[in-house]
Protein backbone atom coordinates (compact mmCIF):
# COMPACT_ATOMS: atom_id res chain seq x y z
CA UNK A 1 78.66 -10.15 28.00
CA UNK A 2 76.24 -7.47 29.98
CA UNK A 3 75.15 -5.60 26.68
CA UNK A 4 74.42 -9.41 25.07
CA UNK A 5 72.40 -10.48 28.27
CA UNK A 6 70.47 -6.87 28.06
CA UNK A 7 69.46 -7.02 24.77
CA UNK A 8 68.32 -10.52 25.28
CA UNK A 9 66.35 -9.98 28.00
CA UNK A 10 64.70 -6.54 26.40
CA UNK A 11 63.51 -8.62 23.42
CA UNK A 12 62.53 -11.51 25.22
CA UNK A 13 60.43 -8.70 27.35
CA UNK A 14 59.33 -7.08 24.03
CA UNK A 15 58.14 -10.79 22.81
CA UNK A 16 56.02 -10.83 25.75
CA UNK A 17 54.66 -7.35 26.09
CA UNK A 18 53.61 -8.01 22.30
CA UNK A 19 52.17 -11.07 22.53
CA UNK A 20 49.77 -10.00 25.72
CA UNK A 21 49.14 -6.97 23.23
CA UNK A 22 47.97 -9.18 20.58
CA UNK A 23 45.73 -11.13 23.16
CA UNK A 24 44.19 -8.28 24.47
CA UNK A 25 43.56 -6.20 20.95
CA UNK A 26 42.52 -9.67 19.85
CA UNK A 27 39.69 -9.85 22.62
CA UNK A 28 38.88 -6.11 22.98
CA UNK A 29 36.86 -5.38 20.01
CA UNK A 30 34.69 -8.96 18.76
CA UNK A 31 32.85 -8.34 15.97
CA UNK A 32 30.77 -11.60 15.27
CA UNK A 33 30.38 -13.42 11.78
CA UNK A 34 28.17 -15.76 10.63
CA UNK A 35 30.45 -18.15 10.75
CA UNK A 36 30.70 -17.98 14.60
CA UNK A 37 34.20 -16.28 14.44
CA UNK A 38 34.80 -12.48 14.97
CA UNK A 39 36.71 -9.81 13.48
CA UNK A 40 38.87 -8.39 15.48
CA UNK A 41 42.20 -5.99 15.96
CA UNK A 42 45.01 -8.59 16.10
CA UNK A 43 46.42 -9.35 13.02
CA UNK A 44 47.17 -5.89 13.18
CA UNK A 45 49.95 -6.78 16.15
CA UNK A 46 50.34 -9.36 14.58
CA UNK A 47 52.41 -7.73 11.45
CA UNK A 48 52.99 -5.21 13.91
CA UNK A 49 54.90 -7.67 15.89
CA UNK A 50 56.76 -9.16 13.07
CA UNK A 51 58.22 -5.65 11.65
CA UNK A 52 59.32 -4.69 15.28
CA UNK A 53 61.03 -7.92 16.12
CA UNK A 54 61.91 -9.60 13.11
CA UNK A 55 60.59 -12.98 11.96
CA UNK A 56 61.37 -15.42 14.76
CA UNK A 57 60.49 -13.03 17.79
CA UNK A 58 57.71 -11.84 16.07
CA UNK A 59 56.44 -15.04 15.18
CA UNK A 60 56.32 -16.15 19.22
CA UNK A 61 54.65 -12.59 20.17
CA UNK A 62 51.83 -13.10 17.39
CA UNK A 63 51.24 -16.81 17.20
CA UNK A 64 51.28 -17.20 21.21
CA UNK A 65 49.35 -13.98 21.60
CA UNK A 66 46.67 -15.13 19.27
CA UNK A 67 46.43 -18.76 19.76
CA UNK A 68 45.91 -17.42 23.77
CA UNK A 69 43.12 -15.19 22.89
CA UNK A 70 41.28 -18.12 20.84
CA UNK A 71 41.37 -20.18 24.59
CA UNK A 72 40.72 -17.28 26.24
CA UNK A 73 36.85 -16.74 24.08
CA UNK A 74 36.19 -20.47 24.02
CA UNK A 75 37.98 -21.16 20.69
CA UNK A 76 39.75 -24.03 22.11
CA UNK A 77 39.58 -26.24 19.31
CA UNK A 78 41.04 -22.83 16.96
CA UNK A 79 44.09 -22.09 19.10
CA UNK A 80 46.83 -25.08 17.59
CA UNK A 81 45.81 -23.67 14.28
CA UNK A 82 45.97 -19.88 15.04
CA UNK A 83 49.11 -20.33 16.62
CA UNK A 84 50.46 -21.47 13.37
CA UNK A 85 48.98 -19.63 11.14
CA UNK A 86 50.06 -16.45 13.16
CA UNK A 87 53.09 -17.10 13.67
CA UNK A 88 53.12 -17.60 9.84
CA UNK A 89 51.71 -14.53 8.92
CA UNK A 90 53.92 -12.72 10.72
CA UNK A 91 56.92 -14.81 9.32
CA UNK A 92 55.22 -13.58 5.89
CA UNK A 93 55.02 -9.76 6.85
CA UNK A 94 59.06 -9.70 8.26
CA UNK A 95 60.25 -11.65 4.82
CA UNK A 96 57.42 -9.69 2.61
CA UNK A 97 58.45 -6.08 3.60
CA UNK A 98 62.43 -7.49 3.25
CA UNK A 99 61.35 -8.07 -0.18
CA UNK A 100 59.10 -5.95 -1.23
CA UNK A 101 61.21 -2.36 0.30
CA UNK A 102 64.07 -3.09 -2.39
CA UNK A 103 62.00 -2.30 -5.09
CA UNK A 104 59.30 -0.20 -3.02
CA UNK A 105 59.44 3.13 -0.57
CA UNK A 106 58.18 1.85 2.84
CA UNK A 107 54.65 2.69 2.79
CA UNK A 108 53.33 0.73 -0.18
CA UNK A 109 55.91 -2.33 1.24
CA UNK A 110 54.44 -2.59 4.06
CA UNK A 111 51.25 -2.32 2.41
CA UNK A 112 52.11 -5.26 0.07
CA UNK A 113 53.49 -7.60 3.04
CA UNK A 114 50.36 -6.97 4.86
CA UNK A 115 48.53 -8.07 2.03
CA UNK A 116 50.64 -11.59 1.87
CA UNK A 117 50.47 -12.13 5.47
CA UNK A 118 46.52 -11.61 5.65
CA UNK A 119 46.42 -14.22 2.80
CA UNK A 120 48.20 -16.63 4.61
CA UNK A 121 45.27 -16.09 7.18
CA UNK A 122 42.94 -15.99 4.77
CA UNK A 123 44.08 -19.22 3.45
CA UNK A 124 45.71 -20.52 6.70
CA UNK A 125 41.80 -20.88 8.20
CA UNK A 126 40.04 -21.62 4.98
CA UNK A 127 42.38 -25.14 5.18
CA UNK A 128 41.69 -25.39 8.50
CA UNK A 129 38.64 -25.46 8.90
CA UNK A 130 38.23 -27.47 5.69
CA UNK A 131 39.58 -30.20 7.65
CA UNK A 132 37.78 -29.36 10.93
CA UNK A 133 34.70 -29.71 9.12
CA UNK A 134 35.01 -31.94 6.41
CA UNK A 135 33.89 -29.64 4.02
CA UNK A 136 35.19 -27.58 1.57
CA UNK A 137 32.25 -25.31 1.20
CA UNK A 138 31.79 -24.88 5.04
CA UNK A 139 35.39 -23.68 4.92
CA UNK A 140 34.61 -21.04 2.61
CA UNK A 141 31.68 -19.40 4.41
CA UNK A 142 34.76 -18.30 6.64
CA UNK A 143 36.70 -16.52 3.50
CA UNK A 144 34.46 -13.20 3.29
CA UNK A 145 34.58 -12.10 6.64
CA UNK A 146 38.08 -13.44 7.02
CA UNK A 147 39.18 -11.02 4.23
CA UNK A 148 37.09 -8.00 6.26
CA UNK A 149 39.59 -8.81 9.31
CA UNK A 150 42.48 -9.01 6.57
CA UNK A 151 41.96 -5.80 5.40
CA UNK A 152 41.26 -4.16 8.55
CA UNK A 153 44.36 -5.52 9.80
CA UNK A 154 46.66 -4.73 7.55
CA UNK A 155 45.65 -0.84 7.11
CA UNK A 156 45.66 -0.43 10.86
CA UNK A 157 49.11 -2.38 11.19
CA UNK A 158 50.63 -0.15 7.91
CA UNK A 159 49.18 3.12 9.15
CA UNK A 160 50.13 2.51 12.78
CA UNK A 161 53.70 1.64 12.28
CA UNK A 162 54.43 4.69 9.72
CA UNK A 163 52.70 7.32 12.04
CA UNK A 164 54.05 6.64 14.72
CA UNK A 165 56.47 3.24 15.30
CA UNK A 166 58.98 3.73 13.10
CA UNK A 167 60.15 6.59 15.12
CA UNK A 168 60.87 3.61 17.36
CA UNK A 169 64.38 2.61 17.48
CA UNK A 170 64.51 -1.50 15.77
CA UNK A 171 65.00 -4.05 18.58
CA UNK A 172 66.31 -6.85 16.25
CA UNK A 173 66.34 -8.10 12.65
């Protein structure tokens, strides 16, 4: 019974370690858009998060971490939506790299659950803010600089976790 109340505190302190990570990489480097969002380094914890914890932990760490960092710059109105689409993207990069590494060797897997997850961003915000602003063509003038993030993110999140975090023993699946 130790052991099982160990591990379940060391994830549940691995959630939250994450998710302040996320906030903080979220908030650290604001590039500004047109669009009056920014491009930033989380979604690269985000799938970061995900392949380190699996799909439910991971899901808490990015989708908390993120939707904080929204209320945190004054994105109030952002952070019930980034909360799920985070959480979402990182359920798509845990289930997209499951997928994708029985057919693939690690590197281009990760590379091709990155992708999906930053499309469910992509697309995640583009409905959104659709809805937020009652237009679909508002709601695209988010898409190009949305796809700059997605890209960033997932070659930072793919090259981080080969270099250096899959040395890292796995916490859970």
């Amino acid at each position: 019974m130790g052991k099982h109340k160990n591990d379940k505190l060391r994830i549940l302190t691995m959630t939250a370690m994450l998710a302040a990570l996320t906030t903080v990489a979220t908030l650290v480097i604001r590039i500004p858009t047109v669009t009056k969002g920014y491009i930033n380094l989380g979604d690269t914890i985000v799938s970061l998060s995900a392949w380190l914890l699996g799909p439910a932990y991971g899901a808490a760490a990015a989708g908390f971490g993120s939707a904080l960092a929204d209320i945190i710059a004054g994105y109030t109105v952002y952070a019930p939506a980034t909360l799920v689409i985070k959480a979402l993207m990182a359920v798509a990069a845990w289930y997209g790299y499951a997928a994708a590494s029985k057919r693939l060797p690690s590197i281009p897997a990760r590379i091709a659950a990155a992708v999906v997850a930053e499309l469910v961003m992509v697309v995640g915000y583009a409905a959104f803010e659709g809805v937020l602003y009652g237009s679909v063509e508002a709601a695209w003038l988010s898409v190009t600089g949305n796809v700059v993030q997605g890209v960033f993110g997932a070659g930072a999140s793919v090259a981080l976790y080969e270099t250096v975090l899959r040395r890292l023993p796995r916490i859970s699946k």
